[in-house]
PDB file of N, CA and C in Angstrom:
ATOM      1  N   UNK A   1      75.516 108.619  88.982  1.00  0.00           N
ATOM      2  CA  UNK A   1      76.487 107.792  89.660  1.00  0.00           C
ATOM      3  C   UNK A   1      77.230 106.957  88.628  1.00  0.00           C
ATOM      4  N   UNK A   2      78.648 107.063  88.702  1.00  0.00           N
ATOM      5  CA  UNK A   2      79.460 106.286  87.610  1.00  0.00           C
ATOM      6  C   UNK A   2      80.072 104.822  88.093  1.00  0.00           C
ATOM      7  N   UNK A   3      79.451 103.382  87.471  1.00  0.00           N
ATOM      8  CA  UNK A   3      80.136 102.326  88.092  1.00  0.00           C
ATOM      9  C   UNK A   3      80.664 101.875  87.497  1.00  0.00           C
ATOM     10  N   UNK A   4      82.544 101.110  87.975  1.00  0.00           N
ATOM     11  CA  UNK A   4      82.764 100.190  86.981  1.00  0.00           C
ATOM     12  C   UNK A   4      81.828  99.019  87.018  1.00  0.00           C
ATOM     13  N   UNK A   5      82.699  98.507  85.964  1.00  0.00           N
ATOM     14  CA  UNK A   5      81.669  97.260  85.778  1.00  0.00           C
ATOM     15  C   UNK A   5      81.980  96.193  86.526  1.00  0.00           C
ATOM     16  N   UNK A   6      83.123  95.575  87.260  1.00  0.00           N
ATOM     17  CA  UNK A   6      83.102  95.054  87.989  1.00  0.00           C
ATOM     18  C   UNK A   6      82.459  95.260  89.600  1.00  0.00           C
ATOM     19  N   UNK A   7      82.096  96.674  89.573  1.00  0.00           N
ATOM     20  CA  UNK A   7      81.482  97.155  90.809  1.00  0.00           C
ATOM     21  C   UNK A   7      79.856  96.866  90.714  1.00  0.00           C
ATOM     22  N   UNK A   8      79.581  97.488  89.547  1.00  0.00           N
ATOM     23  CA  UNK A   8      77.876  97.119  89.572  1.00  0.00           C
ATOM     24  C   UNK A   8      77.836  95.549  89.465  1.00  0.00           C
ATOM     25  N   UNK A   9      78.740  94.591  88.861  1.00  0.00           N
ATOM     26  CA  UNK A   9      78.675  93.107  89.115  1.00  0.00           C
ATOM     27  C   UNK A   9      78.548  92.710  90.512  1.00  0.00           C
ATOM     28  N   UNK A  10      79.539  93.265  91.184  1.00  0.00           N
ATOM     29  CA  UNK A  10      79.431  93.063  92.671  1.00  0.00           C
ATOM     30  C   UNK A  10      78.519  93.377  93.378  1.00  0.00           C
ATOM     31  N   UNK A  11      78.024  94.823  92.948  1.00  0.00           N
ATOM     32  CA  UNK A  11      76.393  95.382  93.646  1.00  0.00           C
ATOM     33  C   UNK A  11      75.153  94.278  93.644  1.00  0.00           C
ATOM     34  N   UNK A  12      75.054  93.911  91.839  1.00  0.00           N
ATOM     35  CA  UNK A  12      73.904  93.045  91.184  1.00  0.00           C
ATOM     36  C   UNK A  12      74.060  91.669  92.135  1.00  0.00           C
ATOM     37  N   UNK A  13      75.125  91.077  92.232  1.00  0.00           N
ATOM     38  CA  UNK A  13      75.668  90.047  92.665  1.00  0.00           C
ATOM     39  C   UNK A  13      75.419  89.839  94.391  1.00  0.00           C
ATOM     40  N   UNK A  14      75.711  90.965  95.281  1.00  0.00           N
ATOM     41  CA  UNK A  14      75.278  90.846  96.491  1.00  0.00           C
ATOM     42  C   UNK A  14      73.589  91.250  96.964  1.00  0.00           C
ATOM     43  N   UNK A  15      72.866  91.765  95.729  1.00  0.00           N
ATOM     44  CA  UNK A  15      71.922  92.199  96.344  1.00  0.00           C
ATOM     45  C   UNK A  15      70.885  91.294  95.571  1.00  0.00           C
ATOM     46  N   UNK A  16      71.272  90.434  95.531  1.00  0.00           N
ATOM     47  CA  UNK A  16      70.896  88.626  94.580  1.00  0.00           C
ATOM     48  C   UNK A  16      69.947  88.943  94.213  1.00  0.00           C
ATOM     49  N   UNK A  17      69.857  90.050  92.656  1.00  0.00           N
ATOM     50  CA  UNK A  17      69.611  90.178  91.660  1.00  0.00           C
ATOM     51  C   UNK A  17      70.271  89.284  90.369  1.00  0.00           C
ATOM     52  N   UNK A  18      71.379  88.394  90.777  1.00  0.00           N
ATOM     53  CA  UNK A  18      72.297  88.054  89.710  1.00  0.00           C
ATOM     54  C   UNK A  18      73.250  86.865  90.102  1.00  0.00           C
ATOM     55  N   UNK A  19      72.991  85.786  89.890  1.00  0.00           N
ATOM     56  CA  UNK A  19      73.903  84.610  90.291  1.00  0.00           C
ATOM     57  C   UNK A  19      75.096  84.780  89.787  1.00  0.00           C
ATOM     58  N   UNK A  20      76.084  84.516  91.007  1.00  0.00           N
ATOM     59  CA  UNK A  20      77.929  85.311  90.736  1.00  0.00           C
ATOM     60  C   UNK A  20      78.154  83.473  89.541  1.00  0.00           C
ATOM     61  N   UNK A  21      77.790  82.553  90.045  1.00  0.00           N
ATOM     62  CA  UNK A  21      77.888  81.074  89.446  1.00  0.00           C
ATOM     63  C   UNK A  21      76.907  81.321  88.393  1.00  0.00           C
ATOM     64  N   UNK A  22      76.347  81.829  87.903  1.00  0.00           N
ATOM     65  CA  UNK A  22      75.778  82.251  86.362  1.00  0.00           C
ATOM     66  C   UNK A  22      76.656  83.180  85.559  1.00  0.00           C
ATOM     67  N   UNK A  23      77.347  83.799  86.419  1.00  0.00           N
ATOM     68  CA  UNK A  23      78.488  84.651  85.833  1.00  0.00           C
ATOM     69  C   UNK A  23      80.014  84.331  85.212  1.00  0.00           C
ATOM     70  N   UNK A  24      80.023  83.030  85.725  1.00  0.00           N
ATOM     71  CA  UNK A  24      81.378  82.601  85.320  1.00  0.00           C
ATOM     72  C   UNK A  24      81.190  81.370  84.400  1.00  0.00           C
ATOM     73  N   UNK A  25      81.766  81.406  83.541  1.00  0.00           N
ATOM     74  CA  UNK A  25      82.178  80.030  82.829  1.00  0.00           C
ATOM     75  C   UNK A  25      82.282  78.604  83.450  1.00  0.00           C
ATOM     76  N   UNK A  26      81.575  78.135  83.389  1.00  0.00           N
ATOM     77  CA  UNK A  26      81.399  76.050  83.804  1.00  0.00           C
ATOM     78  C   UNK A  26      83.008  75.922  83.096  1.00  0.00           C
ATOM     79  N   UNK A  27      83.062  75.044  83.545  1.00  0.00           N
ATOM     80  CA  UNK A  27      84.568  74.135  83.599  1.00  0.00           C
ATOM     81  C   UNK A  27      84.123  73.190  82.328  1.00  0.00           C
ATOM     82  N   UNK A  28      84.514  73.315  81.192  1.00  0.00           N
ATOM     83  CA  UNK A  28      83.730  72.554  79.863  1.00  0.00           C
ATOM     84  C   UNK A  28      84.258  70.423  80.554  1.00  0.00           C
ATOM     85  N   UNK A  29      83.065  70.160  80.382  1.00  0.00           N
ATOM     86  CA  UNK A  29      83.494  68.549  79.833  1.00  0.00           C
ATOM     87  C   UNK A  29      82.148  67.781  79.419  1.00  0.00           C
ATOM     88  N   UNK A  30      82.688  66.296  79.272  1.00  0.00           N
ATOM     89  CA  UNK A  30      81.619  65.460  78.384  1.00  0.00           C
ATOM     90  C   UNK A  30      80.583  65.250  79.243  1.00  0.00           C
ATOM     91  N   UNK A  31      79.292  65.390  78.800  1.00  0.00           N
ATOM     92  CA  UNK A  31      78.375  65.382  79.133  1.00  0.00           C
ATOM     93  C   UNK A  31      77.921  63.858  79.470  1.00  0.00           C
ATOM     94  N   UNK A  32      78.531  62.852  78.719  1.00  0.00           N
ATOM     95  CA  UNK A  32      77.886  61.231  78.819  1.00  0.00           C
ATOM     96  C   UNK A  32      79.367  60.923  79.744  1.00  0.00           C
ATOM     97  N   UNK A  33      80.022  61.555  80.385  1.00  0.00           N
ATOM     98  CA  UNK A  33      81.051  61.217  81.018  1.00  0.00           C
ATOM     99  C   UNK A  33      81.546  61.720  82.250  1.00  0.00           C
ATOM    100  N   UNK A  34      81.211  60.771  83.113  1.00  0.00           N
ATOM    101  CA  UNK A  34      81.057  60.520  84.788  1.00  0.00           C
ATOM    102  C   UNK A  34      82.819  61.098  85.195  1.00  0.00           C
ATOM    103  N   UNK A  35      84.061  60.484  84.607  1.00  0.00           N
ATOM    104  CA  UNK A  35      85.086  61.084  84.864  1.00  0.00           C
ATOM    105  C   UNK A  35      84.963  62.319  84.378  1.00  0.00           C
ATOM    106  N   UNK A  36      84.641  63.017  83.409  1.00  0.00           N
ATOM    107  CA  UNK A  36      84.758  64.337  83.111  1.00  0.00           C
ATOM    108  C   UNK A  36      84.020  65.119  83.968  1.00  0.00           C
ATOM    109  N   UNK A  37      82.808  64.832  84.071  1.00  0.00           N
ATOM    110  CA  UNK A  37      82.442  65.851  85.003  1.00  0.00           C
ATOM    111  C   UNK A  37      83.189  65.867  86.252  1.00  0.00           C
ATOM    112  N   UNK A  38      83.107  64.589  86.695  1.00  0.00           N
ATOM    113  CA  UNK A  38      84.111  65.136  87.902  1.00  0.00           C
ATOM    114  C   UNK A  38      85.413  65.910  88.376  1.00  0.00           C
ATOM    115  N   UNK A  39      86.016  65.799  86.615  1.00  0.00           N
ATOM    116  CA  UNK A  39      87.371  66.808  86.751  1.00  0.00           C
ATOM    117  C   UNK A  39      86.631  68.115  86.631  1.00  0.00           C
ATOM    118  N   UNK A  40      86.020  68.481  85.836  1.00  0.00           N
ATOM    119  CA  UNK A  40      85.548  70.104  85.640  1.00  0.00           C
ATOM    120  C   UNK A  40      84.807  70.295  87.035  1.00  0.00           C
ATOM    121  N   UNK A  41      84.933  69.552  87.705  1.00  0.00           N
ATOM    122  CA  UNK A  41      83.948  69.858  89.570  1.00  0.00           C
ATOM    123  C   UNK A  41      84.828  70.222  90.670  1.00  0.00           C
ATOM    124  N   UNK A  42      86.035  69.091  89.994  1.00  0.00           N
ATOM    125  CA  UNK A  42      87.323  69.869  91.103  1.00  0.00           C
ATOM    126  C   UNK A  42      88.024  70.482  90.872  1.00  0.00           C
ATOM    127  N   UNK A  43      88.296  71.309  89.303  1.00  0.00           N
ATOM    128  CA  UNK A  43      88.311  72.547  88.768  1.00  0.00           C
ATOM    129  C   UNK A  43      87.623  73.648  89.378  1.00  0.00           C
ATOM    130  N   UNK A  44      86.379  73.767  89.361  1.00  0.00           N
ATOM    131  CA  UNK A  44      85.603  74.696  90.176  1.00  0.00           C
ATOM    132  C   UNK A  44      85.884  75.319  91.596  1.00  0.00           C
ATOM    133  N   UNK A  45      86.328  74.010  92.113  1.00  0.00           N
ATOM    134  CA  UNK A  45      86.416  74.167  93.397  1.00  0.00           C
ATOM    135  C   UNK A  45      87.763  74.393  94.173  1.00  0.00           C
ATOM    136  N   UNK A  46      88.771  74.427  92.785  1.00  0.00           N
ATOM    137  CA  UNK A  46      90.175  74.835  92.947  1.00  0.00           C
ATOM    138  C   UNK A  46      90.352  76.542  93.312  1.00  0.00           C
ATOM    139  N   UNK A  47      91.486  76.809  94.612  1.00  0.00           N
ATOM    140  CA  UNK A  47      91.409  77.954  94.815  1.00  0.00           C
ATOM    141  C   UNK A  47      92.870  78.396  94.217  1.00  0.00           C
ATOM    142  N   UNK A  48      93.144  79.737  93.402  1.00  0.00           N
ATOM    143  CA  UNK A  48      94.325  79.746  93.215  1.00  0.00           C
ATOM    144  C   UNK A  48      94.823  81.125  94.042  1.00  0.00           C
ATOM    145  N   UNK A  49      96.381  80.918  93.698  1.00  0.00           N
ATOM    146  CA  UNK A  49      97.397  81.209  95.056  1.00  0.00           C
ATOM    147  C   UNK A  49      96.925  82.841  95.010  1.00  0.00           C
ATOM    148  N   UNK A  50      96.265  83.636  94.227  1.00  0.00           N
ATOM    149  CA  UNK A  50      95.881  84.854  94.441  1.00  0.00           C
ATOM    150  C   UNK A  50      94.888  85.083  95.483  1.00  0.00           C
ATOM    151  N   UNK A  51      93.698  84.008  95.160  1.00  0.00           N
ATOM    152  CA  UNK A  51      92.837  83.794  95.868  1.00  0.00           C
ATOM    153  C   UNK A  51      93.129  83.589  97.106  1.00  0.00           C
ATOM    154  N   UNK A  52      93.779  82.723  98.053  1.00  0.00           N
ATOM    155  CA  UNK A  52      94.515  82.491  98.554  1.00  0.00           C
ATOM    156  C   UNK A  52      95.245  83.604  99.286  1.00  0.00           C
ATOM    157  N   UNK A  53      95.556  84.254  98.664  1.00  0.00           N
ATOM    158  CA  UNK A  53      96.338  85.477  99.627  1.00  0.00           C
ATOM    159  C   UNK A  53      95.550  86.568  99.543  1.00  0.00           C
ATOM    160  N   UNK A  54      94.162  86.451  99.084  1.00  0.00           N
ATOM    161  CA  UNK A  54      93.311  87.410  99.227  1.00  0.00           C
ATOM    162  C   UNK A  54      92.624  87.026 100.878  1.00  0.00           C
ATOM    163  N   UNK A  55      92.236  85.497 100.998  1.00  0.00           N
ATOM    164  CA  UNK A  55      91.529  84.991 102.158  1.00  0.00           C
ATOM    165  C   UNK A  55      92.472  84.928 103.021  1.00  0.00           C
ATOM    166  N   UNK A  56      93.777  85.215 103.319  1.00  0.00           N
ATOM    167  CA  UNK A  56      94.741  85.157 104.153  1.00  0.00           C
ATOM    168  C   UNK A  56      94.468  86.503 104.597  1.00  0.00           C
ATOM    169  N   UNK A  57      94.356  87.029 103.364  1.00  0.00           N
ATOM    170  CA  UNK A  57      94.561  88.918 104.191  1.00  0.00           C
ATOM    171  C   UNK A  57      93.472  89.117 104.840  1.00  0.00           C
ATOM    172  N   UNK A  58      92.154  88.284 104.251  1.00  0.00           N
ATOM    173  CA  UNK A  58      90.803  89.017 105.153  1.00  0.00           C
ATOM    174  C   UNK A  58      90.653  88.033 106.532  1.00  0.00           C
ATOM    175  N   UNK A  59      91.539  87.115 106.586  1.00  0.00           N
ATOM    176  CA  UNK A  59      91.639  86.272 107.472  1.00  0.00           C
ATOM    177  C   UNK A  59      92.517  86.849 108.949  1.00  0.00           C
ATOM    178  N   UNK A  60      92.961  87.943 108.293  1.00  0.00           N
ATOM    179  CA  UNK A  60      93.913  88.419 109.328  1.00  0.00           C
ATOM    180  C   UNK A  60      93.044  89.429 109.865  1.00  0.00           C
ATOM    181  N   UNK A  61      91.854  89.982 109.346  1.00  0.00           N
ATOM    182  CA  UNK A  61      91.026  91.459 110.173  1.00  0.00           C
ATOM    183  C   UNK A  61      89.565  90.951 110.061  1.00  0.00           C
ATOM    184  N   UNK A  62      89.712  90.336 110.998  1.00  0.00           N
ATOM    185  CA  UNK A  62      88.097  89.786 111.341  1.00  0.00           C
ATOM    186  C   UNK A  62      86.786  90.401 111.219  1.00  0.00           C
ATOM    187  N   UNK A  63      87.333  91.629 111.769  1.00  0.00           N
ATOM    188  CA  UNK A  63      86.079  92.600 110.897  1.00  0.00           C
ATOM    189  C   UNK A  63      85.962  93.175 109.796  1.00  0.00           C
ATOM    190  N   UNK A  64      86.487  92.419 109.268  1.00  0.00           N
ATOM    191  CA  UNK A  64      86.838  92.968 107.409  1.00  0.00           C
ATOM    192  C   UNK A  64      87.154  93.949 106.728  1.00  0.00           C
ATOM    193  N   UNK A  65      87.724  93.990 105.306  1.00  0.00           N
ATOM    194  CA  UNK A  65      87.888  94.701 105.068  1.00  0.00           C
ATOM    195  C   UNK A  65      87.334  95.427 103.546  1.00  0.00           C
ATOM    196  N   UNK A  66      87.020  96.295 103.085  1.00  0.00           N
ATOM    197  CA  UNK A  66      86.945  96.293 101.682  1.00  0.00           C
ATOM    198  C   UNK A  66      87.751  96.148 100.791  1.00  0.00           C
ATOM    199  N   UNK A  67      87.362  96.014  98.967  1.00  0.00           N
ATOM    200  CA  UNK A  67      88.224  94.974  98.399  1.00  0.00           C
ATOM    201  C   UNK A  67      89.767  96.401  98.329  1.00  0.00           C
ATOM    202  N   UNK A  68      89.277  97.519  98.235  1.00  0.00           N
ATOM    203  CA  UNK A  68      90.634  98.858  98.148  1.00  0.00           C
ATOM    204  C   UNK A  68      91.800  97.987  99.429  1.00  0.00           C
ATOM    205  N   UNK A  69      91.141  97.998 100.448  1.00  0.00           N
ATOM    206  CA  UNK A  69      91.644  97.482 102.066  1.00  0.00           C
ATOM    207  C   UNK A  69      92.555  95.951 101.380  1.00  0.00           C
ATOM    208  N   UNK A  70      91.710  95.381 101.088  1.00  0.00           N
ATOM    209  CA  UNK A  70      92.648  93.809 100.150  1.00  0.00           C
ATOM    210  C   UNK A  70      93.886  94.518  99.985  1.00  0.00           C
ATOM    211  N   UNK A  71      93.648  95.208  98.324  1.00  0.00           N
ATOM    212  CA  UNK A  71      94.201  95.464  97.593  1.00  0.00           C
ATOM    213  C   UNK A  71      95.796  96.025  98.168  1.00  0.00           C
ATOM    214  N   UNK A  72      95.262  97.056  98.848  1.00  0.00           N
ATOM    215  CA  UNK A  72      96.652  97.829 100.049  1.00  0.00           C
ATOM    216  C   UNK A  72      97.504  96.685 100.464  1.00  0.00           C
ATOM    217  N   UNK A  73      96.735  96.187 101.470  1.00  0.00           N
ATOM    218  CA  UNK A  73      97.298  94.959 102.586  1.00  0.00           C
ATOM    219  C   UNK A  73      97.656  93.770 102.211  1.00  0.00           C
ATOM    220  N   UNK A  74      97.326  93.367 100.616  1.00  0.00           N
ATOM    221  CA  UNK A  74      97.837  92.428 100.030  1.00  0.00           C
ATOM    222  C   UNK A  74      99.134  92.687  99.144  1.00  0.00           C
ATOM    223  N   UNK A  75      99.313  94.090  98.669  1.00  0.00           N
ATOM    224  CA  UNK A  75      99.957  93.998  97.729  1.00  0.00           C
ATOM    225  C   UNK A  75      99.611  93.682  96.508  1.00  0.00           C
ATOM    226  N   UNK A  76      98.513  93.960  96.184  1.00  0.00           N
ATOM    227  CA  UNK A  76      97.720  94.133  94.377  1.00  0.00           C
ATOM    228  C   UNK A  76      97.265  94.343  94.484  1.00  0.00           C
ATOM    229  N   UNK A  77      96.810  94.910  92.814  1.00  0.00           N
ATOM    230  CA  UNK A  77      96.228  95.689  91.983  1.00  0.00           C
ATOM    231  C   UNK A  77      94.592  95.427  92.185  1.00  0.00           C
ATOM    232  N   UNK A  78      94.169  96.845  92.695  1.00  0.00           N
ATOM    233  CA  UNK A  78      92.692  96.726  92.990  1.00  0.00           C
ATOM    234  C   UNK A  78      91.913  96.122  91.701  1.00  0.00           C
ATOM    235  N   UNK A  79      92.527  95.843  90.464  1.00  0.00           N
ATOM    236  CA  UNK A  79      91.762  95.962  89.503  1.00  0.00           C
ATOM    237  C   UNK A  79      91.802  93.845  89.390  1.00  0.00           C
ATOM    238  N   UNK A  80      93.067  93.186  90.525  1.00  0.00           N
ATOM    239  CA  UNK A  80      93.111  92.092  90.468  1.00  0.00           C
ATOM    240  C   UNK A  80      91.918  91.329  91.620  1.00  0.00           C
ATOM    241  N   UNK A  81      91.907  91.972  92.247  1.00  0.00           N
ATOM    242  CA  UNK A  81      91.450  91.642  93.376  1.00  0.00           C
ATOM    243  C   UNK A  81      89.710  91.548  93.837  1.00  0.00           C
ATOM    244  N   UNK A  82      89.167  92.957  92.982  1.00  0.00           N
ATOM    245  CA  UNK A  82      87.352  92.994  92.521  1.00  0.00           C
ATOM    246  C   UNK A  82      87.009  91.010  91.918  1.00  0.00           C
ATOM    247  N   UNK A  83      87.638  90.955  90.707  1.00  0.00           N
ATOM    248  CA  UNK A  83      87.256  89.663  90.266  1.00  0.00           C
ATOM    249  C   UNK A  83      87.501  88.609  91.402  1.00  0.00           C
ATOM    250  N   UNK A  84      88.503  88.194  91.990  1.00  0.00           N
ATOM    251  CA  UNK A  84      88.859  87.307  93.102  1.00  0.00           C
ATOM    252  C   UNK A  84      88.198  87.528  94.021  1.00  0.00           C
ATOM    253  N   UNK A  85      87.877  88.576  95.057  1.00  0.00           N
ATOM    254  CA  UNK A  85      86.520  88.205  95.709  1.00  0.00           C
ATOM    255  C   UNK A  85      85.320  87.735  95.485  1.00  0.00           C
ATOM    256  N   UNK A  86      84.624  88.375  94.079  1.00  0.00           N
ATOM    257  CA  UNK A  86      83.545  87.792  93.090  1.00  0.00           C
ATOM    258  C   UNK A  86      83.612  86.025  92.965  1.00  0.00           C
ATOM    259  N   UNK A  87      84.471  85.822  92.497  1.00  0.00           N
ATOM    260  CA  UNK A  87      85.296  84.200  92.789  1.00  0.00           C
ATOM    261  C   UNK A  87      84.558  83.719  93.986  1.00  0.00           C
ATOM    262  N   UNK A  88      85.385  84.122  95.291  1.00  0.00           N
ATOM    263  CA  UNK A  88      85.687  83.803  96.230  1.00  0.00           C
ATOM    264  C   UNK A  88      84.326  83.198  96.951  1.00  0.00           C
ATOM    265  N   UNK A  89      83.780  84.740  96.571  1.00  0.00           N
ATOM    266  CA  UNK A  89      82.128  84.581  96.976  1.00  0.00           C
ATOM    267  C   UNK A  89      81.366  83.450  96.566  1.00  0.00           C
ATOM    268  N   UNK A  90      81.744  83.316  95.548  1.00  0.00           N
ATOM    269  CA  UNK A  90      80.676  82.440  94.750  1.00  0.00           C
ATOM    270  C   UNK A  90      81.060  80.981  94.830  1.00  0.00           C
ATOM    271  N   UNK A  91      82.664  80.648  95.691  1.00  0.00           N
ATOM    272  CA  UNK A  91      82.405  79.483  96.185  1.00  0.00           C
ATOM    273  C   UNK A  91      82.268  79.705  97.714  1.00  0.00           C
ATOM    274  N   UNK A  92      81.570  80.441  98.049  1.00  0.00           N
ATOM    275  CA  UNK A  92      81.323  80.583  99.692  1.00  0.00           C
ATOM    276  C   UNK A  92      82.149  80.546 100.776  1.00  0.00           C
ATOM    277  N   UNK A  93      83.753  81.143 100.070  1.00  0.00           N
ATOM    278  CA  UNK A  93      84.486  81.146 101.239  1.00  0.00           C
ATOM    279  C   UNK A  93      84.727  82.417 101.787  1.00  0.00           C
ATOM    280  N   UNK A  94      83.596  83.652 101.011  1.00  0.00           N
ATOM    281  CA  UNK A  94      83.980  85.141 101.778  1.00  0.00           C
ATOM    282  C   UNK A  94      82.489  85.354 101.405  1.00  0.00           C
ATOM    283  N   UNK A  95      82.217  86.219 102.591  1.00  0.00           N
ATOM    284  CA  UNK A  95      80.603  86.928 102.497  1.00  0.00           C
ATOM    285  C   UNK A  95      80.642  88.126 102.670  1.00  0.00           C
ATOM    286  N   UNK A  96      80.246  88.979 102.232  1.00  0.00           N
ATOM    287  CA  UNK A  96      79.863  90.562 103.020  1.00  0.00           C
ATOM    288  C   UNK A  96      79.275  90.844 104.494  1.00  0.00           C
ATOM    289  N   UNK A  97      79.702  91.553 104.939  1.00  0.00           N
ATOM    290  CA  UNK A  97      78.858  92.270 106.119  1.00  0.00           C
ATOM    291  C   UNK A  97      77.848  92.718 105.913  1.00  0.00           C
ATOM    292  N   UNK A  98      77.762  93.562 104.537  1.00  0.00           N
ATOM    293  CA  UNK A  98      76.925  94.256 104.323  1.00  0.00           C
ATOM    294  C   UNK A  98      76.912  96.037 105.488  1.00  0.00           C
ATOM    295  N   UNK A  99      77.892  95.487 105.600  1.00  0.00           N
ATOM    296  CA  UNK A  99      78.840  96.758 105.617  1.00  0.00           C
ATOM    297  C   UNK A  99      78.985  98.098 105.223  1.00  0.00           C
ATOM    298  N   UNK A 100      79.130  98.975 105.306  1.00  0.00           N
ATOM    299  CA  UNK A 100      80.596  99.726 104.196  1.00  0.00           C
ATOM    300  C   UNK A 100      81.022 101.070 104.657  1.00  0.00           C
ATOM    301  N   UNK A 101      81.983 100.929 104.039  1.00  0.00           N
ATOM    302  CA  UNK A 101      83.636 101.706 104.737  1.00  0.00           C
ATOM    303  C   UNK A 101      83.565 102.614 103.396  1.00  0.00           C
ATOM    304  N   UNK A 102      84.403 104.100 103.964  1.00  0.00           N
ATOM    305  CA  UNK A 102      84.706 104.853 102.988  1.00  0.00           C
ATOM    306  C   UNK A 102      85.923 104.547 102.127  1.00  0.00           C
ATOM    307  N   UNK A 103      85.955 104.500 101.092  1.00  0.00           N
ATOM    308  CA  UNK A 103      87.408 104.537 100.488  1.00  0.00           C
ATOM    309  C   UNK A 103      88.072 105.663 100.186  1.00  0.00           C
ATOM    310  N   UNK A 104      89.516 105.573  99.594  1.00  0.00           N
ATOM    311  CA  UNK A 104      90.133 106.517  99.583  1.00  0.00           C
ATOM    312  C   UNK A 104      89.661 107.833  98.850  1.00  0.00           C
ATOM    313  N   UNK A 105      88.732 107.400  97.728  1.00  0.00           N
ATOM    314  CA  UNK A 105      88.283 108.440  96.943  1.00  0.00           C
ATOM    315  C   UNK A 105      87.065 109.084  97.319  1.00  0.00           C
ATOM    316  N   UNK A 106      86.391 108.487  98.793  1.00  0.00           N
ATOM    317  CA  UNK A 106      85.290 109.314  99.437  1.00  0.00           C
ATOM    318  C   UNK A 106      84.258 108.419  98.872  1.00  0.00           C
ATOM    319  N   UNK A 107      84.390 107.462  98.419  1.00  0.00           N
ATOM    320  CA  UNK A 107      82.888 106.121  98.067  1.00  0.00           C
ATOM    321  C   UNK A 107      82.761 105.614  98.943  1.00  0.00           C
ATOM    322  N   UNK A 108      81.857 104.958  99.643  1.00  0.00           N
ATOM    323  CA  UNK A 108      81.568 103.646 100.397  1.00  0.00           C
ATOM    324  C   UNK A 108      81.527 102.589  99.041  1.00  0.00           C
ATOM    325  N   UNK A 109      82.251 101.221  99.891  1.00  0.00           N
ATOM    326  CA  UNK A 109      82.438 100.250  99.491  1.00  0.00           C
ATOM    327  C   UNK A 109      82.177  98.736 100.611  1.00  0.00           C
ATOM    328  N   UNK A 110      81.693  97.910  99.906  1.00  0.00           N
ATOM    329  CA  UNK A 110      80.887  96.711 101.153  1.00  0.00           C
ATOM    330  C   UNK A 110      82.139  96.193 101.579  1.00  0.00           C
ATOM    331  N   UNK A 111      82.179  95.891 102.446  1.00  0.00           N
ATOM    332  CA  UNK A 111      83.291  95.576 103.583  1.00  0.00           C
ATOM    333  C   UNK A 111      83.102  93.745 103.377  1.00  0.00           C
ATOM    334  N   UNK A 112      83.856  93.045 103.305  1.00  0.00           N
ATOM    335  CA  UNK A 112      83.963  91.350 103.026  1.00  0.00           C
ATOM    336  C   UNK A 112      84.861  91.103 104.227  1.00  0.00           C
ATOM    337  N   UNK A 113      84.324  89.584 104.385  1.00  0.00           N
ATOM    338  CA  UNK A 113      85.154  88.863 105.742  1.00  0.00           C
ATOM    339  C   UNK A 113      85.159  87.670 104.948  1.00  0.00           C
ATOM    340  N   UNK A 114      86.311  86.412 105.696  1.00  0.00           N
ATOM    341  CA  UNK A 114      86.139  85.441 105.244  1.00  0.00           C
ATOM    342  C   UNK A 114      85.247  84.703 105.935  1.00  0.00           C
ATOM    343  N   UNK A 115      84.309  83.627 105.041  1.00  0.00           N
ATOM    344  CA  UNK A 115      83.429  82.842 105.163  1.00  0.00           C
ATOM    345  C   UNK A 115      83.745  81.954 106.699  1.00  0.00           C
TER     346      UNK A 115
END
């Protein structure tokens, strides 16, 4: 079986073998400093406008869709869209069904809804 690597991230990642928030880069700041951390916290928790029109699109098919299904119905690049759910997930605003739908190339892929 051949995975990308953002796919086996997503596999490792939903089948919590692998913290998606161990996976990403902390928001750097001073450690003896109460304002800094708090900016690198609402950094974290910033959603950007991709993101954003990723949870709009899964917001529109309640029974979700997979990230290929995003990708179509959003208008980008499947290769933008794997990382931004990974994101998404990991601040708990999209979960899996645990699901999965065939894709175009005859794979099953886990089907995501928004949180």
């Amino acid at each position: 079986m051949s995975y990308s690597l953002n796919q086996l991230t997503m596999d490792l990642v939903v089948a919590g073998l692998v913290s998606a928030k161990s996976m990403q880069p902390a928001a750097p700041y001073q450690k003896k400093s109460a304002t800094s951390r708090a900016a690198a916290k609402s950094v974290e928790q910033h959603v950007t406008a991709m993101q954003l029109q990723i949870l709009d699109t899964l917001k529109a098919e309640p029974a979700g869709l997979t990230r290929e299904e995003i990708a179509d119905r959003a208008g980008l690049k499947i290769q933008s869209v794997c990382p931004r759910v990974l994101e998404l997930w990991a601040k708990g605003l999209v979960k899996s069904t645990h699901g999965r739908r065939q894709t175009k190339s005859g794979r099953m892929a886990e089907v995501w809804v928004a949180a």
